[in-house]
Protein backbone atom coordinates (compact mmCIF):
# COMPACT_ATOMS: atom_id res chain seq x y z
CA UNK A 1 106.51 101.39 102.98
CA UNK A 2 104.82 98.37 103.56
CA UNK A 3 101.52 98.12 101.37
CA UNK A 4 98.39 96.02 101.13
CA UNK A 5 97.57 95.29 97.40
CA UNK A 6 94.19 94.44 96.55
CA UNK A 7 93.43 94.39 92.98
CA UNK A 8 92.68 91.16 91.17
CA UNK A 9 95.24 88.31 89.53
CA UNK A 10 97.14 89.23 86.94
CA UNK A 11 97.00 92.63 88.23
CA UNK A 12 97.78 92.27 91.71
CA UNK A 13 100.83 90.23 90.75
CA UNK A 14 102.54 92.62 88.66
CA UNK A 15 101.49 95.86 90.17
CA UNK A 16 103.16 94.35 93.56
CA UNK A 17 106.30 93.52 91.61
CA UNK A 18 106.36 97.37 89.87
CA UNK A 19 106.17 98.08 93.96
CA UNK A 20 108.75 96.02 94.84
CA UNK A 21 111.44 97.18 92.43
CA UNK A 22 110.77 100.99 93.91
CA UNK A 23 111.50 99.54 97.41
CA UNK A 24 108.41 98.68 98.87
CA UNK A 25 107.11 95.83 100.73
CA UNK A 26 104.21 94.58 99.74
CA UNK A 27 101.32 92.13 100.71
CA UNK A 28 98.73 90.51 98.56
CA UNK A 29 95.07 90.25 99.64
CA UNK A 30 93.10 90.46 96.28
CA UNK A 31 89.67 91.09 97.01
CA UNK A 32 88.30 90.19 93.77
CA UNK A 33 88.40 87.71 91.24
CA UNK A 34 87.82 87.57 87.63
CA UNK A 35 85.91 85.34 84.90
CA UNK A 36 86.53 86.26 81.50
CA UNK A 37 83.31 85.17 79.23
CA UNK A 38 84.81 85.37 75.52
CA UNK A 39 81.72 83.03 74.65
CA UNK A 40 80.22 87.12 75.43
CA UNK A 41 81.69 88.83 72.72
CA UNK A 42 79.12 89.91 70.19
CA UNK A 43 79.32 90.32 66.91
CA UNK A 44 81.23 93.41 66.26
CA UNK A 45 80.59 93.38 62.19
CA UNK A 46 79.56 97.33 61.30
CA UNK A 47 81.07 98.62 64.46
CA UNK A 48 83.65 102.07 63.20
CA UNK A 49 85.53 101.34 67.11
CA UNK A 50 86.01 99.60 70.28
CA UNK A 51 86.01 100.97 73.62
CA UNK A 52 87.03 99.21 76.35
CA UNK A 53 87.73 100.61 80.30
CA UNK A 54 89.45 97.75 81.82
CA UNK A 55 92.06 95.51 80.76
CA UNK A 56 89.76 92.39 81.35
CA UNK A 57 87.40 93.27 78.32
CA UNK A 58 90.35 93.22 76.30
CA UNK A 59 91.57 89.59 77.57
CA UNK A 60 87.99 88.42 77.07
CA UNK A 61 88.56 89.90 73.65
CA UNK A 62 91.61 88.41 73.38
CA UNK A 63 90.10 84.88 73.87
CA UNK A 64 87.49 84.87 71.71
CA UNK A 65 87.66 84.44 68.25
CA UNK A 66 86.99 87.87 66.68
CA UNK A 67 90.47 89.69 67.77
CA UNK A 68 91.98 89.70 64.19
CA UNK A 69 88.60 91.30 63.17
CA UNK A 70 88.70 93.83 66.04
CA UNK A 71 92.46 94.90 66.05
CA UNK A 72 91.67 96.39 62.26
CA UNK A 73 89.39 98.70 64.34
CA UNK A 74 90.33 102.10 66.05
CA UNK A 75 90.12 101.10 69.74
CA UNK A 76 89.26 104.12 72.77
CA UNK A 77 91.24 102.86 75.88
CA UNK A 78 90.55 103.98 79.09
CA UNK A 79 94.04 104.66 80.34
CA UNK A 80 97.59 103.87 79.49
CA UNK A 81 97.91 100.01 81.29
CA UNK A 82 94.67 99.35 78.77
CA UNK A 83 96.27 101.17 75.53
CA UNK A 84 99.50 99.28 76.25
CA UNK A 85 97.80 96.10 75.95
CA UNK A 86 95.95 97.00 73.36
CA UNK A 87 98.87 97.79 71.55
CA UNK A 88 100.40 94.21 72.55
CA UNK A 89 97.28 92.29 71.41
CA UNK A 90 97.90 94.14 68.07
CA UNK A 91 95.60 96.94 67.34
CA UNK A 92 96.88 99.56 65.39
CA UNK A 93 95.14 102.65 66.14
CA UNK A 94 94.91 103.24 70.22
CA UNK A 95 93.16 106.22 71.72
CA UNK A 96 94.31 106.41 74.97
CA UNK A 97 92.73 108.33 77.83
CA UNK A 98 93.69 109.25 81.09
CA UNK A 99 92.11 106.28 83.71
CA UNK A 100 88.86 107.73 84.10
CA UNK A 101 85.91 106.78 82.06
CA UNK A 102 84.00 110.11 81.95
CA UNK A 103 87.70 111.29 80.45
CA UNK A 104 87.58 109.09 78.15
CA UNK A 105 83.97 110.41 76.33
CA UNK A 106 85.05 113.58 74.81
CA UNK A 107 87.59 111.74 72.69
CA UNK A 108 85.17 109.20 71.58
CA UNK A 109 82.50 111.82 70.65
CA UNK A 110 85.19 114.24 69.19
CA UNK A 111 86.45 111.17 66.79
CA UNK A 112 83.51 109.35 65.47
CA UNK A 113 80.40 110.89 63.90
CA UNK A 114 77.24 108.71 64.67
CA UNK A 115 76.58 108.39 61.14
CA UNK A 116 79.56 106.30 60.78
CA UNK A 117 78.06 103.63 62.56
CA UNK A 118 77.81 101.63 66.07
CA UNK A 119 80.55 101.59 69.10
CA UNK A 120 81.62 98.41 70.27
CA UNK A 121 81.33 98.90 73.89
CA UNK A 122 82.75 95.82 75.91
CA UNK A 123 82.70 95.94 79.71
CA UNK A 124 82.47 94.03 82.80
CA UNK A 125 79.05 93.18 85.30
CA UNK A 126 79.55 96.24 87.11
CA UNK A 127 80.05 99.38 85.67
CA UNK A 128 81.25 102.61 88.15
CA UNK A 129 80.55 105.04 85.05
CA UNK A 130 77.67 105.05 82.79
CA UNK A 131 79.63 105.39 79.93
CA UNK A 132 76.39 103.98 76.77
CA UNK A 133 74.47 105.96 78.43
CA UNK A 134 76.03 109.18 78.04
CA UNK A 135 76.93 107.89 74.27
CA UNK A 136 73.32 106.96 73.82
CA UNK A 137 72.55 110.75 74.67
CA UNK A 138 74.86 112.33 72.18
CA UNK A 139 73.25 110.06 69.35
CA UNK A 140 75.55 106.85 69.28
CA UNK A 141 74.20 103.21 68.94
CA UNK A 142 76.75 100.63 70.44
CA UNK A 143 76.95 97.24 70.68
CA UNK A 144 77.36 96.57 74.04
CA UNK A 145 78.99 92.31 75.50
CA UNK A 146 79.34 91.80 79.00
CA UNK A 147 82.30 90.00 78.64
CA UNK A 148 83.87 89.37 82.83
CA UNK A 149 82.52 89.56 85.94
CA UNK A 150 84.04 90.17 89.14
CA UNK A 151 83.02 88.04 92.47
CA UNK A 152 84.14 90.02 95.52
CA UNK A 153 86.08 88.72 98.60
CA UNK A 154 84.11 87.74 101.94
CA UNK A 155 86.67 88.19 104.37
CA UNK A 156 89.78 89.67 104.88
CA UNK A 157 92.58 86.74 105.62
CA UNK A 158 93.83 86.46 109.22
CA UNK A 159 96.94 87.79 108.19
CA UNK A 160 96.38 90.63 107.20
CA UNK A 161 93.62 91.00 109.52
CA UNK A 162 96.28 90.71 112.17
CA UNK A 163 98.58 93.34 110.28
CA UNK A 164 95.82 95.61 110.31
CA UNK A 165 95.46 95.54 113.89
CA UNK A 166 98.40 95.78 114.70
CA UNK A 167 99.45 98.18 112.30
CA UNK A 168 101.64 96.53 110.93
CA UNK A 169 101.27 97.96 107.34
CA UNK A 170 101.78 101.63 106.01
CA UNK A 171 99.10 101.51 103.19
CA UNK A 172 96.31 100.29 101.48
CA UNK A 173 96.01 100.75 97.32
CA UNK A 174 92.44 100.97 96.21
CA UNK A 175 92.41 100.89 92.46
CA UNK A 176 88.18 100.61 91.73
CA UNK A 177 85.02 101.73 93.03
CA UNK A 178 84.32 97.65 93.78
CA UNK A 179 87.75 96.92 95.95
CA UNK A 180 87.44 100.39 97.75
CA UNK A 181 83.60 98.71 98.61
CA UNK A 182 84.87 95.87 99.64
CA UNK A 183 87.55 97.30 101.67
CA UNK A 184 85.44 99.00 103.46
CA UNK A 185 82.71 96.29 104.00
CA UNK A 186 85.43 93.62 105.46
CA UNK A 187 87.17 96.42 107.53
CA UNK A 188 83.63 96.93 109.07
CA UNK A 189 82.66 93.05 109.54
CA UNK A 190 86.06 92.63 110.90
CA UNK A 191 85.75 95.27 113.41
CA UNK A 192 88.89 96.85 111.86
CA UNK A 193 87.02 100.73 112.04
CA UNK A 194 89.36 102.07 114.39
CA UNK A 195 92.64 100.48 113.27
CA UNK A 196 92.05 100.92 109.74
CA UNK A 197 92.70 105.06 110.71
CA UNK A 198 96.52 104.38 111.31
CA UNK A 199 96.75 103.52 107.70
CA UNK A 200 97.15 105.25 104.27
CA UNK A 201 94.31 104.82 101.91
CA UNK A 202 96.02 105.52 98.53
CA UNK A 203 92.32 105.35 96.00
CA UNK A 204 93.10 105.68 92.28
CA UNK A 205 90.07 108.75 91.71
CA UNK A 206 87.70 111.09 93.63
CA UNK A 207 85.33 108.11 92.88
CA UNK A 208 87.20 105.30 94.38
CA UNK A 209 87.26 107.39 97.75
CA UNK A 210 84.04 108.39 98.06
CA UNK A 211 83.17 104.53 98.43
CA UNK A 212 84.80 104.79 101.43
CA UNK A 213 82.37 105.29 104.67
CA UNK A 214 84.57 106.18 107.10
CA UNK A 215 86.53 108.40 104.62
CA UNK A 216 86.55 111.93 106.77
CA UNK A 217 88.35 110.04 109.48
CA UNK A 218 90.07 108.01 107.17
CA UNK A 219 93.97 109.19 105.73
CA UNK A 220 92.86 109.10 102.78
CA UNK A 221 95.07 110.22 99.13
CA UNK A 222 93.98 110.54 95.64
CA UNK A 223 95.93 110.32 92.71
CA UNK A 224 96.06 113.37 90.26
CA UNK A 225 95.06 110.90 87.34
CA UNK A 226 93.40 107.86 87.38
CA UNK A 227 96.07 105.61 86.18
CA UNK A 228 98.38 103.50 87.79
CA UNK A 229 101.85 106.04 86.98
CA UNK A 230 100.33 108.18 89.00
CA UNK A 231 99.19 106.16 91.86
CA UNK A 232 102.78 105.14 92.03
CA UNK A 233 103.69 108.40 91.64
CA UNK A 234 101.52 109.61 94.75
CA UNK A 235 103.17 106.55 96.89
CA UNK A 236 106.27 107.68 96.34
CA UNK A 237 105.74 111.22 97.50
CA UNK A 238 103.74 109.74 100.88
CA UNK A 239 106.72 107.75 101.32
CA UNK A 240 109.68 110.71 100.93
CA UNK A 241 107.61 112.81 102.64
CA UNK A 242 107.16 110.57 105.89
CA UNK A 243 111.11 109.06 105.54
């Protein structure tokens, strides 16, 4: 199949590659970038764990100066991409959920008793699941550092505007809330409504398709799990299945 990737760099570039050596062609159009802030990291002295839901907040961490301090800490990771580079950066003890947030909150509340002191919550600008909230509710304090933010593309290139059209490309992989958004918005400024139906839109969760306007005429297919083994997974069924 021949797919449209549209996560961020360093992302984009190595979940095209982990395309590529299952036999897919792939083409690059990241519609979001990144800026770290680890000048954002707050003090994290007192906190009994980290959370973190994207693997950004961990390369902010990773930049600042407290990651010897932090990696000492049990650390709740949203899914196994973020555990796995959790693991790299050092940290010892890795909770690792499935690649959704709201999955992720029974294991935090089930492992650490209030009384035991704040959560380290870091996270980017824009968050798809209230995650401190919910904490907040149960009884938790956290310390919470916005620690990246994400600026969002304002036009598809020609290229792949043209591929669109044309349909010249299988599928689309929507791996957030944000780049399903702004999928949708550029298909929609681009007058790409209609062509847009030829293709596959392979979203990581229920909540990455729902940002999707056009989504009941739309081919639309969710992964089981909201991690990246199983998006992959799902591709590789579309693909058998239409060979």
């Amino acid at each position: 199949m021949r797919l449209l990737v549209t996560r961020p760099e360093p992302d984009a570039t190595q979940f095209a590659d982990r395309l590529r050596a299952l036999g897919h062609e792939t083409v690059a159009e990241p519609l979001s970038a990144v800026e770290l802030s680890p000048q954002d990291v707050p003090s994290l002295d007192g906190a009994q764990a980290l959370i973190v839901t994207s693997r950004n907040a961990l390369r902010a961490l990773a930049a600042s100066n407290q990651l010897g301090y932090a990696a000492s800490k049990p650390l709740f990771a949203v899914g196994p991409a973020t555990a796995a580079l959790a693991m790299d950066l050092g940290f010892d003890e890795v909770v690792e959920g499935s690649g959704s947030a709201p999955d992720l909150l029974p294991k935090i509340i089930g492992s650490c008793p209030p009384s035991h002191g704040p959560l380290a919550y870091l996270h980017g600008e824009h968050i798809a699941f209230k995650m401190a909230e919910a904490l907040e509710k149960t009884g938790f304090s956290l310390i919470r550092g916005v620690v990246y933010r994400v600026t969002t593309s304002q036009a598809l290139s020609d290229g792949v505007q043209d591929i669109i059209r044309s349909g010249d490309v299988d599928g689309v992989v929507l791996m957030s809330p944000l780049a399903a958004s702004t999928y949708d918005r550029l298909v929609e400024i681009h007058g790409l409504r209609t062509a847009a139906r030829s293709i596959i839109h392979f979203c990581l969760s229920k909540m990455v398709a729902q940002r999707l306007s056009d989504q009941r005429k739309l081919d639309v297919k969710v992964s089981l799990e909201a991690n990246s083994q199983e998006i992959l997974a799902l591709i590789e069924r579309e693909a058998a299945r239409s060979a």
